[in-house]
PDB file of N, CA and C in Angstrom:
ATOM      1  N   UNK A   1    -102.453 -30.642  38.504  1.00  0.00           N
ATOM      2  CA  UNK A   1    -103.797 -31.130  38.254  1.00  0.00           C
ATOM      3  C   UNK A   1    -103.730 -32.617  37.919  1.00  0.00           C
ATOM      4  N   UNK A   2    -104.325 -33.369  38.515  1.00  0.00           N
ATOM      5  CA  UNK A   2    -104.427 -34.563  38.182  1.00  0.00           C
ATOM      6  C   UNK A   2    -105.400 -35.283  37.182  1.00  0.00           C
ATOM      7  N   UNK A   3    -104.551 -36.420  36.006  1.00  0.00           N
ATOM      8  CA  UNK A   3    -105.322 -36.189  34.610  1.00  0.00           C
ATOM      9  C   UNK A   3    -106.289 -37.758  35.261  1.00  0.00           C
ATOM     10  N   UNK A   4    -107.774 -37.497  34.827  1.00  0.00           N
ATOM     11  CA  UNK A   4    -108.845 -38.545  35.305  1.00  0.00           C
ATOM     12  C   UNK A   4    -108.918 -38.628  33.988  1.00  0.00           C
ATOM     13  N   UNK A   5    -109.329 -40.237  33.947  1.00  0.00           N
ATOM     14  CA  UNK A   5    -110.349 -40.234  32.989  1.00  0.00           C
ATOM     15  C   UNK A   5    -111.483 -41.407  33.938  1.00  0.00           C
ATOM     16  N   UNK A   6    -112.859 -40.945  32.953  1.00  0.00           N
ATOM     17  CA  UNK A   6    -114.049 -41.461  33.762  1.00  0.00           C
ATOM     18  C   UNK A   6    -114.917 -42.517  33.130  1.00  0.00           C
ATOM     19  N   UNK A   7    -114.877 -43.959  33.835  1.00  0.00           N
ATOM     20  CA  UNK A   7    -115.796 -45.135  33.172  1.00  0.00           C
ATOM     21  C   UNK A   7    -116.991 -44.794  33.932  1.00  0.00           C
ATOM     22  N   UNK A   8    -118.287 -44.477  32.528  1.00  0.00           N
ATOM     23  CA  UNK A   8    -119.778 -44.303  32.712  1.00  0.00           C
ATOM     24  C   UNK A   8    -120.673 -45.676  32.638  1.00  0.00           C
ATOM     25  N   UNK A   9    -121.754 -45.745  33.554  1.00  0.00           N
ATOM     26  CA  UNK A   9    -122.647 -46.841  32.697  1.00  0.00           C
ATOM     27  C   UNK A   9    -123.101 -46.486  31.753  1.00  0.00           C
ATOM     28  N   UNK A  10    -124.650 -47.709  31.547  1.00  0.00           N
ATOM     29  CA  UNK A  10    -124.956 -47.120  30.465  1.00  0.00           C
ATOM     30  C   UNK A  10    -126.087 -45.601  30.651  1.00  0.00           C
ATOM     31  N   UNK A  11    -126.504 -45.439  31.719  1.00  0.00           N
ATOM     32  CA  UNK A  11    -126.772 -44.160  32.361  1.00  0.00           C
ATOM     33  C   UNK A  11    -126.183 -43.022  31.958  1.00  0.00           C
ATOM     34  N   UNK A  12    -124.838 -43.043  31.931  1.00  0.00           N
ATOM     35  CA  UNK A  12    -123.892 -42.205  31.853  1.00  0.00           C
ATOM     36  C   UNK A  12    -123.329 -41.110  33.123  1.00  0.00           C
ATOM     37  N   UNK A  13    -123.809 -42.323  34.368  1.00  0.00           N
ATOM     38  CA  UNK A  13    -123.267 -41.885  35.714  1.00  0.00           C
ATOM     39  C   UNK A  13    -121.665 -42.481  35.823  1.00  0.00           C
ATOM     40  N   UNK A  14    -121.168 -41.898  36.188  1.00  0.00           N
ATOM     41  CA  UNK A  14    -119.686 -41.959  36.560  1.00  0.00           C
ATOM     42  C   UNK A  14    -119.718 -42.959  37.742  1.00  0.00           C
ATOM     43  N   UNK A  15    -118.646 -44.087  37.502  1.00  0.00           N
ATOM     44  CA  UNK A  15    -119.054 -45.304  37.977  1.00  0.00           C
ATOM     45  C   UNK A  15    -116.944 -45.493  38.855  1.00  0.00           C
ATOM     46  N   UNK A  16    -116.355 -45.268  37.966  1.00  0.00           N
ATOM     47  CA  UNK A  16    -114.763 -45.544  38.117  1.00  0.00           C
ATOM     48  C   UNK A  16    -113.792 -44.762  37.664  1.00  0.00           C
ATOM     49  N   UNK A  17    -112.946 -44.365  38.535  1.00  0.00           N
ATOM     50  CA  UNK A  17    -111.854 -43.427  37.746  1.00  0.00           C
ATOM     51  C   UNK A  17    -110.633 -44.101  37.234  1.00  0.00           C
ATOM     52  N   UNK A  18    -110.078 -43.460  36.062  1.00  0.00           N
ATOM     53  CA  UNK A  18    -108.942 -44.188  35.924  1.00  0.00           C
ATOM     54  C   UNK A  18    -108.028 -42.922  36.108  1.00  0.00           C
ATOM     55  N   UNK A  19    -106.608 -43.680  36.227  1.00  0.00           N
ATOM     56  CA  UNK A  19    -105.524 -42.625  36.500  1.00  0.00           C
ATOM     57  C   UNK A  19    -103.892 -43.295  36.982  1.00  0.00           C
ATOM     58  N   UNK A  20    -102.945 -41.804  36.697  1.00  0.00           N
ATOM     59  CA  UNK A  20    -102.264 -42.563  36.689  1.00  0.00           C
ATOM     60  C   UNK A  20    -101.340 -43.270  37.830  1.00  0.00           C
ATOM     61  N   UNK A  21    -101.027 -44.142  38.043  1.00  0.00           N
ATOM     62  CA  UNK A  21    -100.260 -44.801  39.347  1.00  0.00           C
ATOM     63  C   UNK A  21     -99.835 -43.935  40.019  1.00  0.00           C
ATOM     64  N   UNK A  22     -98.875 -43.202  39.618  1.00  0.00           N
ATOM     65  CA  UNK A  22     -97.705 -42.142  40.201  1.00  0.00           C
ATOM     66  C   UNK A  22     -99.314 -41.415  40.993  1.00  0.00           C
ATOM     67  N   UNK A  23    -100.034 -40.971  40.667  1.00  0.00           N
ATOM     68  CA  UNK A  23    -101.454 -39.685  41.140  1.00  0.00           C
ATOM     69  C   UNK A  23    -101.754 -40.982  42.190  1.00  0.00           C
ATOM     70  N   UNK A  24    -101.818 -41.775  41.748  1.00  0.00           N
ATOM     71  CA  UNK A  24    -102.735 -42.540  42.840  1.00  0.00           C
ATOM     72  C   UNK A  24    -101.643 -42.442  44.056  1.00  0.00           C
ATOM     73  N   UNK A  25    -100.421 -42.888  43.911  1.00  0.00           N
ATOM     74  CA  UNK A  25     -99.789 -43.174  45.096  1.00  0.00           C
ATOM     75  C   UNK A  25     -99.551 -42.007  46.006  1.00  0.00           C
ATOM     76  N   UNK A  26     -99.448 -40.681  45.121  1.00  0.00           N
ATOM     77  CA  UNK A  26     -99.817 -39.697  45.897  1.00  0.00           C
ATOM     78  C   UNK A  26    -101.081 -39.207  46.510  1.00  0.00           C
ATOM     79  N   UNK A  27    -102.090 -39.646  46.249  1.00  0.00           N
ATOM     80  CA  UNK A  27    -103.081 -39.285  47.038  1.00  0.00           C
ATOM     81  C   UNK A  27    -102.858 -40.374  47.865  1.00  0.00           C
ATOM     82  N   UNK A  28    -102.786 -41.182  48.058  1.00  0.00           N
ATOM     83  CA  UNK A  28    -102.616 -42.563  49.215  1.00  0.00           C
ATOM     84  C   UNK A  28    -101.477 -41.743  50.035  1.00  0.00           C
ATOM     85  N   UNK A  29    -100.421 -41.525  49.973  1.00  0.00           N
ATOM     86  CA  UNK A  29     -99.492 -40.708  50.315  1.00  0.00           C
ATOM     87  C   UNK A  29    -100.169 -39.627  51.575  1.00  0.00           C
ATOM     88  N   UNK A  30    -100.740 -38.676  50.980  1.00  0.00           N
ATOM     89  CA  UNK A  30    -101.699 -37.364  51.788  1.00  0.00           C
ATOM     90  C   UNK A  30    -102.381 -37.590  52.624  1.00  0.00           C
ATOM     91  N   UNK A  31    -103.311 -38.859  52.202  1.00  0.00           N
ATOM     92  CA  UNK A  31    -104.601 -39.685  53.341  1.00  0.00           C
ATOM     93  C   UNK A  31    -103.861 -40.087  54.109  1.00  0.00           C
ATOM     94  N   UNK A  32    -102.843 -40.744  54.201  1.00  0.00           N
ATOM     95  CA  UNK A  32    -101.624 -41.129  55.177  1.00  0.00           C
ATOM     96  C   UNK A  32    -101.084 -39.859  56.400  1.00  0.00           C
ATOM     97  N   UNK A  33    -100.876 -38.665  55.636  1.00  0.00           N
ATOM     98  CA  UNK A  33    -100.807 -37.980  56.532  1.00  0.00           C
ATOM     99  C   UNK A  33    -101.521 -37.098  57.253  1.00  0.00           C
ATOM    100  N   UNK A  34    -102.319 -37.251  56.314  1.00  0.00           N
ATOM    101  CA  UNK A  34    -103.653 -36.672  57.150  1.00  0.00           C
ATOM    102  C   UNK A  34    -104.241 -37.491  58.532  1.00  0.00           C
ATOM    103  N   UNK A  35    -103.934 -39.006  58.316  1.00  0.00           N
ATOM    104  CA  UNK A  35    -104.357 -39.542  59.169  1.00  0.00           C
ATOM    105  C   UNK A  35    -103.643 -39.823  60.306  1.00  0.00           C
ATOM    106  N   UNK A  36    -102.375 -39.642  60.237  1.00  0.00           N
ATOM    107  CA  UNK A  36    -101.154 -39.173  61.302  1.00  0.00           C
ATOM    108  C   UNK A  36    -101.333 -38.066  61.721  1.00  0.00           C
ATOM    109  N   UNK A  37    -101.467 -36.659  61.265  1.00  0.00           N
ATOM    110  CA  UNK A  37    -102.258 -35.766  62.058  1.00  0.00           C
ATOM    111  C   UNK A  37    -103.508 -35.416  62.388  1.00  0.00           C
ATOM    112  N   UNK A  38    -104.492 -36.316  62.331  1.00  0.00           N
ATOM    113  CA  UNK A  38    -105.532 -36.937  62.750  1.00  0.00           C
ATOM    114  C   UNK A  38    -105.282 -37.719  63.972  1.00  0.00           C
ATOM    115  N   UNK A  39    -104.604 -38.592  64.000  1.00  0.00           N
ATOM    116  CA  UNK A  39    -104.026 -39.112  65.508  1.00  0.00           C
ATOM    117  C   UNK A  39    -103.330 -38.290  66.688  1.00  0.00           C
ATOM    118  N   UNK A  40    -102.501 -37.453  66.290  1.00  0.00           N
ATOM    119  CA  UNK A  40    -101.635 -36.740  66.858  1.00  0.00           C
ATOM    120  C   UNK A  40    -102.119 -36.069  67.595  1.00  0.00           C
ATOM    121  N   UNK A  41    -103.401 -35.415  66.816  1.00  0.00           N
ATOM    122  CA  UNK A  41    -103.746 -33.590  67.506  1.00  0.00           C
ATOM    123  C   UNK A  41    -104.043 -33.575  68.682  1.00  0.00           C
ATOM    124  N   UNK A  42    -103.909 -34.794  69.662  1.00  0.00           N
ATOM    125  CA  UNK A  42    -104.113 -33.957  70.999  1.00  0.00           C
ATOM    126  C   UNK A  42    -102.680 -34.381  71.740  1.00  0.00           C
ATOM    127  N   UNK A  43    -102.008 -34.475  70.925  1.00  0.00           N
ATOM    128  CA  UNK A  43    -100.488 -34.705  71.460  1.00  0.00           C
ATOM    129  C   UNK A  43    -100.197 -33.379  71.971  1.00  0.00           C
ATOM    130  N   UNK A  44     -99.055 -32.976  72.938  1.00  0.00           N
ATOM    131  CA  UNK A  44     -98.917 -31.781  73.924  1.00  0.00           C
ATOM    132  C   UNK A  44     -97.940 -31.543  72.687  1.00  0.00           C
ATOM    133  N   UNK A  45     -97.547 -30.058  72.495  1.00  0.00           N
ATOM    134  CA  UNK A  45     -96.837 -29.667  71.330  1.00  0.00           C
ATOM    135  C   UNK A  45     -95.627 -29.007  72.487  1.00  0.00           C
ATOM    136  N   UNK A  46     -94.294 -28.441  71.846  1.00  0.00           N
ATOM    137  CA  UNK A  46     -93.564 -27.758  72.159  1.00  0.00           C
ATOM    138  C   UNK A  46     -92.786 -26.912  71.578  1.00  0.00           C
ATOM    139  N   UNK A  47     -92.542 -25.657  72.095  1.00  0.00           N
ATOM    140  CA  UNK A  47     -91.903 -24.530  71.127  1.00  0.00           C
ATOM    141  C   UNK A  47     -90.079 -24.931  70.780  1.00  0.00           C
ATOM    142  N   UNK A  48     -89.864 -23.782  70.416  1.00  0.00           N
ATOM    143  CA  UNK A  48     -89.102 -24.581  69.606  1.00  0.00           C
ATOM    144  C   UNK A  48     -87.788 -24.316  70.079  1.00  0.00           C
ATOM    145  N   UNK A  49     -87.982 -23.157  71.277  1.00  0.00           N
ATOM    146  CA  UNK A  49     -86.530 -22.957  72.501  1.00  0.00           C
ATOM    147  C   UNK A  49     -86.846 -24.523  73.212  1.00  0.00           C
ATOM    148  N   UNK A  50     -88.118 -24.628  73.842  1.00  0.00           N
ATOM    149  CA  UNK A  50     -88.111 -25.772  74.696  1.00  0.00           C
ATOM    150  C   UNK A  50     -87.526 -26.932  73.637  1.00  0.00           C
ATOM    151  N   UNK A  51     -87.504 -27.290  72.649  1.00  0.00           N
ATOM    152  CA  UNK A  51     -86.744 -28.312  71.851  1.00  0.00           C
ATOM    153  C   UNK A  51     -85.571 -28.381  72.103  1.00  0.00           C
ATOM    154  N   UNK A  52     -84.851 -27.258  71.853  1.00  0.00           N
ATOM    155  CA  UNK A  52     -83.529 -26.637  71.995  1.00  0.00           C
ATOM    156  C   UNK A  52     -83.407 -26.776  73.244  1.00  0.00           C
ATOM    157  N   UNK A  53     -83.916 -26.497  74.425  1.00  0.00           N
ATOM    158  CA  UNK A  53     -83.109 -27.082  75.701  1.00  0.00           C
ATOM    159  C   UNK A  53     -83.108 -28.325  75.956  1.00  0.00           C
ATOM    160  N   UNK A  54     -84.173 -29.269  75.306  1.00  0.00           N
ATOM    161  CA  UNK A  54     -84.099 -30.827  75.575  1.00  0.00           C
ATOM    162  C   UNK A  54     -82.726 -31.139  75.127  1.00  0.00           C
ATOM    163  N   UNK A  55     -82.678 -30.707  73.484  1.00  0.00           N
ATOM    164  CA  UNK A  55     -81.564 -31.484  72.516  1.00  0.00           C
ATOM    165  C   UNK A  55     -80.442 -30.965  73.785  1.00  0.00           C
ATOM    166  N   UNK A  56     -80.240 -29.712  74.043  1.00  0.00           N
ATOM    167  CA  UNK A  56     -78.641 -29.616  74.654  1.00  0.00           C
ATOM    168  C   UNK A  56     -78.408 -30.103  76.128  1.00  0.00           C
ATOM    169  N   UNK A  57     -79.181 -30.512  76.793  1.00  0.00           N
ATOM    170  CA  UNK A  57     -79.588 -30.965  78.026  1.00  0.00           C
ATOM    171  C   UNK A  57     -78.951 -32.597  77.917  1.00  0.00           C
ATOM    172  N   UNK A  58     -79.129 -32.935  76.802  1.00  0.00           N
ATOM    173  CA  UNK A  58     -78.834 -34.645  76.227  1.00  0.00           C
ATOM    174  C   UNK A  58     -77.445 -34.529  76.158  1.00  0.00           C
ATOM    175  N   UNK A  59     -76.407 -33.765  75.815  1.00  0.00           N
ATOM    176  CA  UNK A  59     -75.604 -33.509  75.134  1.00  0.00           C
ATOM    177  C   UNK A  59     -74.320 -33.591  76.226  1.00  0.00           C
TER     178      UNK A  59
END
């Protein structure tokens, strides 16, 4: 669980989060890969014998 804490105006609408580095860099981290498989998904996929005959085919 990630620990927030929350700067209000004077409203007392939630305006800014604080938190800690390490949390932040992991969510920056996730959006990252989310957005790499966001790019990817219409890449042609392959099972995982066909892998196995590329790699030994090289060999």
């Amino acid at each position: 669980m990630l620990e927030v804490k929350y700067i209000t105006n004077d409203k007392g609408e939630r305006t800014d989060v604080v938190m800690p580095l390490s949390d932040y860099i992991e969510i920056l981290e996730e959006i990252e890969d989310l957005r790499v498989i966001a790019e990817r998904s219409g890449e042609e996929l392959f099972t995982h014998s066909d892998v196995e005959k590329l790699l030994k085919s090289d060999e």
